[in-house]
PDB file of N, CA and C in Angstrom:
ATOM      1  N   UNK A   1     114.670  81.531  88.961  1.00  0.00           N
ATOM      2  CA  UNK A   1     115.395  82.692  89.474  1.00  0.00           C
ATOM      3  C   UNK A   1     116.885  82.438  89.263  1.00  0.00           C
ATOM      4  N   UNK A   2     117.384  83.154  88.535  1.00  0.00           N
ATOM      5  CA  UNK A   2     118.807  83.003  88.451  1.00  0.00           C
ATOM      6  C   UNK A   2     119.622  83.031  89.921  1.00  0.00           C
ATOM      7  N   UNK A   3     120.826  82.688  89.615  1.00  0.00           N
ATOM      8  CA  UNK A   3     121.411  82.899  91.233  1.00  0.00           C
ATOM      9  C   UNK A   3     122.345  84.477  91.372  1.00  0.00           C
ATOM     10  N   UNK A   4     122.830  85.017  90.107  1.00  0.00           N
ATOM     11  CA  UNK A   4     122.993  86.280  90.666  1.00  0.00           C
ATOM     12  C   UNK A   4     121.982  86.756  90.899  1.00  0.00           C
ATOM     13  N   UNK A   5     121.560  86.965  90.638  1.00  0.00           N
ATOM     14  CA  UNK A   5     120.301  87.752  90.908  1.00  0.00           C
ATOM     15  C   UNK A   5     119.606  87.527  92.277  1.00  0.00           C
ATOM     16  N   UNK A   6     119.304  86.197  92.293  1.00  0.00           N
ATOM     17  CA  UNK A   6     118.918  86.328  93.890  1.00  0.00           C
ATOM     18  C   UNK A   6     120.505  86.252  94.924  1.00  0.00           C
ATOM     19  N   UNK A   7     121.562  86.180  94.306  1.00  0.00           N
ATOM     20  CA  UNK A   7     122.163  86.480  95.344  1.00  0.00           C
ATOM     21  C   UNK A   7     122.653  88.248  95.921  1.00  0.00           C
ATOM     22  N   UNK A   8     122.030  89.112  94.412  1.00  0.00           N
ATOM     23  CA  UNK A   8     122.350  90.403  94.534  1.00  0.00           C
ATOM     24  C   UNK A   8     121.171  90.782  95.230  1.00  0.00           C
ATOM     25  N   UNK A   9     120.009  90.206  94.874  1.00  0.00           N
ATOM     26  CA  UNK A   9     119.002  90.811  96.014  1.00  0.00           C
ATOM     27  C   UNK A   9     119.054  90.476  97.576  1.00  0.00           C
ATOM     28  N   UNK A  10     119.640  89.452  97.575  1.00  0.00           N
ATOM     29  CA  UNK A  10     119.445  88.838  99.374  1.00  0.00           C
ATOM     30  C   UNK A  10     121.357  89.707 100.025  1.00  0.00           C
ATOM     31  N   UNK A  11     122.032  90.131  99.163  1.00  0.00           N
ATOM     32  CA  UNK A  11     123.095  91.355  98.962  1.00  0.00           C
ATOM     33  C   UNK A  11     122.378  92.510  99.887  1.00  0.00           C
ATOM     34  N   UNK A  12     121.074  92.924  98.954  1.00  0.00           N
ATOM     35  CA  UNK A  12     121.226  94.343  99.284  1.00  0.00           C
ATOM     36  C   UNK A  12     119.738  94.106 100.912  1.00  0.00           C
ATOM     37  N   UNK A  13     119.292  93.040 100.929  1.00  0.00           N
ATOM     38  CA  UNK A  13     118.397  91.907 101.759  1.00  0.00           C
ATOM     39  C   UNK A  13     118.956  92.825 103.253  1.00  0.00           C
ATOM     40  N   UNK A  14     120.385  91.840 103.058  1.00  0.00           N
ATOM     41  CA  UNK A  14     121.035  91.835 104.236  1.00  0.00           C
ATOM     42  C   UNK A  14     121.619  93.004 104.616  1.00  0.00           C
ATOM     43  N   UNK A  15     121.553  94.388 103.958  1.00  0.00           N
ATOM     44  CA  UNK A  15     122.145  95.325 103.952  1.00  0.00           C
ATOM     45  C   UNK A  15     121.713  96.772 104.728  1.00  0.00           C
ATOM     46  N   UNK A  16     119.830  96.160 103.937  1.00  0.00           N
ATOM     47  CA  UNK A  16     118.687  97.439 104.258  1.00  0.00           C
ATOM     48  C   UNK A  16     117.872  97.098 104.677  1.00  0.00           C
ATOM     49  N   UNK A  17     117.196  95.605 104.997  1.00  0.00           N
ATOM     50  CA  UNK A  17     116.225  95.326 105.435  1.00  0.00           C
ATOM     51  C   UNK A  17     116.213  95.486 107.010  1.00  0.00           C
ATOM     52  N   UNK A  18     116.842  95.619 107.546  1.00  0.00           N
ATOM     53  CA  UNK A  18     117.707  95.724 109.337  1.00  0.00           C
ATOM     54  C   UNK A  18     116.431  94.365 109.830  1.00  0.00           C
ATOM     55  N   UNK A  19     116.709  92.853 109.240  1.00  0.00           N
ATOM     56  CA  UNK A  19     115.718  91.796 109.806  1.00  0.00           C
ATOM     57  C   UNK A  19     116.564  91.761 111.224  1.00  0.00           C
ATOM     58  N   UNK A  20     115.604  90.865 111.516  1.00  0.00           N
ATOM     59  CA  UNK A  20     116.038  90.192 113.336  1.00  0.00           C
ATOM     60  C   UNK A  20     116.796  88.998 113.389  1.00  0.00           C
ATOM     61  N   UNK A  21     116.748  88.098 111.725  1.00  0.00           N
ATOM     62  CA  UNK A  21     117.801  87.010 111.555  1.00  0.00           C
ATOM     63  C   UNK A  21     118.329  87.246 110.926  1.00  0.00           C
ATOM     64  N   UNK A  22     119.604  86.433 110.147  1.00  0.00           N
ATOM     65  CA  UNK A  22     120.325  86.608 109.700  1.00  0.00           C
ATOM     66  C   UNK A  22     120.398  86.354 108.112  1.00  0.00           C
ATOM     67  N   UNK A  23     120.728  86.790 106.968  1.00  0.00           N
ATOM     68  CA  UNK A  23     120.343  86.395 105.713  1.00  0.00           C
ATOM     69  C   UNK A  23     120.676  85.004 105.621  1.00  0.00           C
ATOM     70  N   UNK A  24     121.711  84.502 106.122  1.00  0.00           N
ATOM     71  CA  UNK A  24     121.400  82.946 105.617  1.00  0.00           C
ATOM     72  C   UNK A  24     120.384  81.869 106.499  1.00  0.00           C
ATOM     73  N   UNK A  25     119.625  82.551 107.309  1.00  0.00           N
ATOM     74  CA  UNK A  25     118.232  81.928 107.347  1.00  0.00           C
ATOM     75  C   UNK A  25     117.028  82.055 106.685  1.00  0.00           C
ATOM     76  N   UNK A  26     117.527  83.215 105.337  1.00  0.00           N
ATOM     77  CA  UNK A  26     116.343  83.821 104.605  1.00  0.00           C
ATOM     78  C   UNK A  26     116.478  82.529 103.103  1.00  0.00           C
ATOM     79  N   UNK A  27     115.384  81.850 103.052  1.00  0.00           N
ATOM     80  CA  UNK A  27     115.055  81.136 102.144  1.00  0.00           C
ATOM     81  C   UNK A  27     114.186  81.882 101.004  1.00  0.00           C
ATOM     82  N   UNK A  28     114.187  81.570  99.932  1.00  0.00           N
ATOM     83  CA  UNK A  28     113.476  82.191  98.597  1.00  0.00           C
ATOM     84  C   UNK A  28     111.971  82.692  98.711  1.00  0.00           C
ATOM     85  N   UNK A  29     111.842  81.934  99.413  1.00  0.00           N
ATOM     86  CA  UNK A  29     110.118  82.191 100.230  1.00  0.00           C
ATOM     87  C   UNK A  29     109.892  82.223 101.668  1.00  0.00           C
ATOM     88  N   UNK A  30     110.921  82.926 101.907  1.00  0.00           N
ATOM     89  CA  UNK A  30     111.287  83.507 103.630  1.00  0.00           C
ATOM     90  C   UNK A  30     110.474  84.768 103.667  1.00  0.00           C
ATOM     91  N   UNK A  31     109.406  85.237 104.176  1.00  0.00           N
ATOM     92  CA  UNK A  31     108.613  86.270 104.872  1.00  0.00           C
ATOM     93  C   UNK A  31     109.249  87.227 105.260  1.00  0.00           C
ATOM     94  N   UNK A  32     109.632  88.627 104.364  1.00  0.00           N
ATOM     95  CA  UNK A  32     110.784  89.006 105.315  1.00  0.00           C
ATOM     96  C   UNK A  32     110.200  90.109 106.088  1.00  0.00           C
ATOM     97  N   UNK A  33     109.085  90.445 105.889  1.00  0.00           N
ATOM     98  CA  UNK A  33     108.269  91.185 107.290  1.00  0.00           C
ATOM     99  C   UNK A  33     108.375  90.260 108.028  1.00  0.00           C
ATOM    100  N   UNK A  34     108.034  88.770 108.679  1.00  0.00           N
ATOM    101  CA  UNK A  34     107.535  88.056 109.410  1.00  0.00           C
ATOM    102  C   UNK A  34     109.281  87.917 110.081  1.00  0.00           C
ATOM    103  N   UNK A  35     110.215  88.278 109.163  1.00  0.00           N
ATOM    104  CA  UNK A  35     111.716  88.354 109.721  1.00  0.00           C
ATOM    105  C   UNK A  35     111.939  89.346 110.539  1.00  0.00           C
ATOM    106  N   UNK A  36     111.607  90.366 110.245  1.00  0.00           N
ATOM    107  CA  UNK A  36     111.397  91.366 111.178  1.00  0.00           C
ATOM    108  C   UNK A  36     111.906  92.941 110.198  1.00  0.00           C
ATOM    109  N   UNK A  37     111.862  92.590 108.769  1.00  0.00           N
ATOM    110  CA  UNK A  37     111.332  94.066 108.049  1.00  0.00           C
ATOM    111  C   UNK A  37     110.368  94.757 108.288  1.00  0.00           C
ATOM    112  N   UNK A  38     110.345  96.050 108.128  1.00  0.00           N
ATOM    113  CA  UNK A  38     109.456  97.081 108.807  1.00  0.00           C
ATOM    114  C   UNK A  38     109.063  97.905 107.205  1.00  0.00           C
ATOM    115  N   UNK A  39     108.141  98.687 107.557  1.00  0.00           N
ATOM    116  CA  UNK A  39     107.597  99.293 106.267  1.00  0.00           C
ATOM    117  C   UNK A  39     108.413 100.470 105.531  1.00  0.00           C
ATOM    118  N   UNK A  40     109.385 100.852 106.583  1.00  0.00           N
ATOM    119  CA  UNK A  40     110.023 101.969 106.775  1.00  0.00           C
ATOM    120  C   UNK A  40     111.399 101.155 105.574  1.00  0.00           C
ATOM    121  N   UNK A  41     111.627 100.296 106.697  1.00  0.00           N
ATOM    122  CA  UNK A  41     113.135  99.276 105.467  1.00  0.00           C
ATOM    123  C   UNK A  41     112.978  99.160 104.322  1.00  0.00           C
ATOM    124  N   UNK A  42     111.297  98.642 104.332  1.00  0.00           N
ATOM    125  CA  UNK A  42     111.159  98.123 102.476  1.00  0.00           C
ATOM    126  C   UNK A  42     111.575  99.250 102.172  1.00  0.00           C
ATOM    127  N   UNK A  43     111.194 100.231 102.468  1.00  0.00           N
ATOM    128  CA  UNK A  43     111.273 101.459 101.230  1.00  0.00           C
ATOM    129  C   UNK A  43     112.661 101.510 101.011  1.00  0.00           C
ATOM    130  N   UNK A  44     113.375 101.114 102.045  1.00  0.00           N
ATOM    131  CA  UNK A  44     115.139 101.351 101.911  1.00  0.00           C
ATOM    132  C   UNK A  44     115.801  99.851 100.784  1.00  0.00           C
ATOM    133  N   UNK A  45     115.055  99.221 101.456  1.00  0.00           N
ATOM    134  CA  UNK A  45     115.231  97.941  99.928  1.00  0.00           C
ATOM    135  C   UNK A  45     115.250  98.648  98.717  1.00  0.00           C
ATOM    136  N   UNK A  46     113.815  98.650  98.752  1.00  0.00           N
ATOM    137  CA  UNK A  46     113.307  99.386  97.434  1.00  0.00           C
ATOM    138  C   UNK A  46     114.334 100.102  96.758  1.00  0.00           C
ATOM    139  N   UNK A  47     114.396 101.212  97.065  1.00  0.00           N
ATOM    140  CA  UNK A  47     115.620 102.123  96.764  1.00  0.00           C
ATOM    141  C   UNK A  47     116.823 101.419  96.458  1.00  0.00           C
ATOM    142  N   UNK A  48     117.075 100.472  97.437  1.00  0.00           N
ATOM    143  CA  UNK A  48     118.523 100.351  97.288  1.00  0.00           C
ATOM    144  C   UNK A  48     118.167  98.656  95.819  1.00  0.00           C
ATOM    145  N   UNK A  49     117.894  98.477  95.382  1.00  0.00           N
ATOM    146  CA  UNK A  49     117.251  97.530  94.429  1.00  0.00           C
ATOM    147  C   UNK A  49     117.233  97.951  93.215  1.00  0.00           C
ATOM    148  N   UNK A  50     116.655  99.527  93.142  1.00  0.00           N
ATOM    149  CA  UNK A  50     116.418 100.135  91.841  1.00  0.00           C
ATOM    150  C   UNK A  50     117.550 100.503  91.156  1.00  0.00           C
ATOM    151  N   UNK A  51     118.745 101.013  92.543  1.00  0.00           N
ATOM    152  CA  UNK A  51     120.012 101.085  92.384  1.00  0.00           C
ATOM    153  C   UNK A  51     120.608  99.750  91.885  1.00  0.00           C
ATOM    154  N   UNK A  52     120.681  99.070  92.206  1.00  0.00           N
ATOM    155  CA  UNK A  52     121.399  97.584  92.248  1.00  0.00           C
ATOM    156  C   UNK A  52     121.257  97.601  90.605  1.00  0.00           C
ATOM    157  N   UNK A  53     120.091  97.034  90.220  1.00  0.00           N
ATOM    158  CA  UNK A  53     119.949  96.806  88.904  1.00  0.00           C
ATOM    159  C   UNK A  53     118.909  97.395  88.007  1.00  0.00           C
ATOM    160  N   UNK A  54     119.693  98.554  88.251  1.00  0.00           N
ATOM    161  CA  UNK A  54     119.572 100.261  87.359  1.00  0.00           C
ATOM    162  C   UNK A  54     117.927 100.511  87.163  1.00  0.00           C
ATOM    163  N   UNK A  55     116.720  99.996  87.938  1.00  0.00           N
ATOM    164  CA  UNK A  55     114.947  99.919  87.378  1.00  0.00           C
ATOM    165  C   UNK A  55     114.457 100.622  88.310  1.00  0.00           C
ATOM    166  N   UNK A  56     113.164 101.270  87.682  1.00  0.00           N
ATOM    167  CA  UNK A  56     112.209 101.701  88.931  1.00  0.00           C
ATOM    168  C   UNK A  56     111.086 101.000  88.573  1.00  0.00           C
ATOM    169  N   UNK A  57     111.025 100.705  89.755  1.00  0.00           N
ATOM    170  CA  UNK A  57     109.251 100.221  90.239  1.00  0.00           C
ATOM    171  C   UNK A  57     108.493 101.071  90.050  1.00  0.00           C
ATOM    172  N   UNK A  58     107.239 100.180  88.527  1.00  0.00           N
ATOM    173  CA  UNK A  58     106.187 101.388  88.974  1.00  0.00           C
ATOM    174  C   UNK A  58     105.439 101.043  89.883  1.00  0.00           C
ATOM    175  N   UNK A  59     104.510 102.399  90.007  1.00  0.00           N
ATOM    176  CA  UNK A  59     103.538 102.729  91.471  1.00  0.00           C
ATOM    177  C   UNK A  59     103.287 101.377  91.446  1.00  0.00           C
ATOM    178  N   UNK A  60     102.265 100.041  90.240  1.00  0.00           N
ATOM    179  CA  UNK A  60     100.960  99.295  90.740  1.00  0.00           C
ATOM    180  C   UNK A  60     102.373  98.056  91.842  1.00  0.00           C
ATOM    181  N   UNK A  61     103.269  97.967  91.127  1.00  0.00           N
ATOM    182  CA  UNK A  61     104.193  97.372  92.302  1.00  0.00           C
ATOM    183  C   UNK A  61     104.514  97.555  93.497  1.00  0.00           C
ATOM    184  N   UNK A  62     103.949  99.121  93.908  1.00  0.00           N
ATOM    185  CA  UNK A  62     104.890  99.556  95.295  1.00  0.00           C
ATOM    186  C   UNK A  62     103.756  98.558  96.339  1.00  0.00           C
ATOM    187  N   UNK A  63     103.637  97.329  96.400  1.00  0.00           N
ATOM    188  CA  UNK A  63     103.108  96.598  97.788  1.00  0.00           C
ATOM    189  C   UNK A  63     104.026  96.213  98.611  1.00  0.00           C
ATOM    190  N   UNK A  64     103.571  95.967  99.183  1.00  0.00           N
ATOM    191  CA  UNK A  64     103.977  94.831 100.245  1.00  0.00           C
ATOM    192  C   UNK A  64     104.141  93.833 100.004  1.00  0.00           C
ATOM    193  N   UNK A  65     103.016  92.687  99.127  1.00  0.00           N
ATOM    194  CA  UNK A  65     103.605  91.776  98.617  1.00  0.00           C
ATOM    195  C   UNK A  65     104.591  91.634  97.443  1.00  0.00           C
ATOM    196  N   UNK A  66     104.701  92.653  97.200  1.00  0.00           N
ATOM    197  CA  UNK A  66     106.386  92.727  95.796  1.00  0.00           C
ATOM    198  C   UNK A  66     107.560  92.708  96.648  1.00  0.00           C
ATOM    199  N   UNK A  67     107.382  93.376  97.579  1.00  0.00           N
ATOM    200  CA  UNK A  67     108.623  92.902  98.899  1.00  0.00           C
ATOM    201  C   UNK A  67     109.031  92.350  99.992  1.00  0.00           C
ATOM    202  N   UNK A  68     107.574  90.961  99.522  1.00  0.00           N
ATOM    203  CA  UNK A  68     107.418  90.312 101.119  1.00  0.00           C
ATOM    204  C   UNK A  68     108.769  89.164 100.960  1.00  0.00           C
ATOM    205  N   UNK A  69     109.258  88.819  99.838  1.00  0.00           N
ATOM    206  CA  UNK A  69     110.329  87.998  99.764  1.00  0.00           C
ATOM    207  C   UNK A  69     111.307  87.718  98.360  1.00  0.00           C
ATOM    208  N   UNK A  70     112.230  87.333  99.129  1.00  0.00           N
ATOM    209  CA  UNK A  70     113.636  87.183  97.862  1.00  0.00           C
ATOM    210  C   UNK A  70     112.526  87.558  96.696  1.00  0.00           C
ATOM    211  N   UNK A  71     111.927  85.709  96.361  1.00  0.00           N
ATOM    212  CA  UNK A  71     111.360  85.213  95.355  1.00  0.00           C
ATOM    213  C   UNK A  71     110.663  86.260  94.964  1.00  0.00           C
ATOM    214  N   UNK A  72     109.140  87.359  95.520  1.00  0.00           N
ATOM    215  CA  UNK A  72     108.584  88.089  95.136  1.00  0.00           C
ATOM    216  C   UNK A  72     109.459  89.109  94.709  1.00  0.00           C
ATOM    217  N   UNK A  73     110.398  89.685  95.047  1.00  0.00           N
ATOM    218  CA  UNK A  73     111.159  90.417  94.533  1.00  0.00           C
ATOM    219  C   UNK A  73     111.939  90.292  92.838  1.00  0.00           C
ATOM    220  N   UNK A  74     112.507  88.811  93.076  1.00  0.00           N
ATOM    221  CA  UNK A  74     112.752  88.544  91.863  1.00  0.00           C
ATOM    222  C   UNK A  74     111.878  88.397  90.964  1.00  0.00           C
ATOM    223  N   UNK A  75     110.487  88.037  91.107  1.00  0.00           N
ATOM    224  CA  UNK A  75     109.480  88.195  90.236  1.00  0.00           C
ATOM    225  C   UNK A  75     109.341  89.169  89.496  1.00  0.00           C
ATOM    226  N   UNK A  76     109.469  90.640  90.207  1.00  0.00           N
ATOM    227  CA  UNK A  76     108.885  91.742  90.176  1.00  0.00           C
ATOM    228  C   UNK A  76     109.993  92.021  89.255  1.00  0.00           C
ATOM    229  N   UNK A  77     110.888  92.000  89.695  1.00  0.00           N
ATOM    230  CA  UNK A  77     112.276  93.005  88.854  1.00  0.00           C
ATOM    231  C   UNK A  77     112.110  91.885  87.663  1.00  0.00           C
ATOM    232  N   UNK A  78     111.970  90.725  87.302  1.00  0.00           N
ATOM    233  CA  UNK A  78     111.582  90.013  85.933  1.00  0.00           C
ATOM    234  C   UNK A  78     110.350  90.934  85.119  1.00  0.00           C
ATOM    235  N   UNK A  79     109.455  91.188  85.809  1.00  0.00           N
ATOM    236  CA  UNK A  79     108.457  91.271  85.127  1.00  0.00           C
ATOM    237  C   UNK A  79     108.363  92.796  84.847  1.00  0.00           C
ATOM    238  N   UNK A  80     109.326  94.220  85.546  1.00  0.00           N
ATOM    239  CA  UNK A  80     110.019  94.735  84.782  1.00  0.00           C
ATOM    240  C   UNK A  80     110.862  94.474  83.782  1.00  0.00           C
ATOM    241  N   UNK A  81     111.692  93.520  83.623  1.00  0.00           N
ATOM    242  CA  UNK A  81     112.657  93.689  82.832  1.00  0.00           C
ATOM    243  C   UNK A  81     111.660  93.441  81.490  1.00  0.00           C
ATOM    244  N   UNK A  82     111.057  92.342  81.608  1.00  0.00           N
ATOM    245  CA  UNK A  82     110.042  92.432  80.555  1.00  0.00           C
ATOM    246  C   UNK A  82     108.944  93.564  80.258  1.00  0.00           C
ATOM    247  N   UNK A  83     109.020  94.350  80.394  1.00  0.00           N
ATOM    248  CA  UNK A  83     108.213  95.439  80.367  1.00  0.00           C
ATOM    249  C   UNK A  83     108.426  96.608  79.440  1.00  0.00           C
TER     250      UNK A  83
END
C-alpha cells in the first residue's frame, strides 16, 4: 500500500466515517465498523473516496468487507485501478 494513498484514505477515514476513536488509533487492519462506523457512514466514505481519487465502485464491491478497513479499501481502489 503506498503511503499516499493510505494516508488520503485514512484523510477522508477521519472525515466521514464519524468513528468513536480517533484516526491515529486506526491501524491498516483496524475494523472500522468495530471503531464505531455505521452503515449509513460507509456510504459517506464511499462517496467521499470516489471523489478523492476520481473512481466508482462497481456494485460486486459495494460490501462491507471493501470498507471494513484502511487496507480493504486500498485493495479495492487497486483492484479498480487495474480494471
Amino acid at each position: 500500500m503506498e503511503l499516499n494513498i493510505g494516508e488520503k484514505i485514512r484523510d477522508v477515514i477521519a472525515e466521514h466515517a464519524k468513528l468513536a476513536v480517533g484516526i491515529e488509533e486506526i491501524t491498516p487492519s483496524s475494523d472500522l465498523y468495530a471503531a464505531g462506523m455505521t452503515s449509513h457512514a460507509s456510504v459517506n466514505v464511499m462517496l467521499a473516496l470516489e471523489d478523492a481519487f476520481d473512481v466508482e465502485f462497481p456494485e460486486e464491491m459495494l460490501t462491507k468487507a471493501t470498507f471494513s478497513s484502511v487496507q480493504s479499501i486500498a485493495d479495492g481502489l487497486s483492484e479498480i485501478g487495474r480494471g
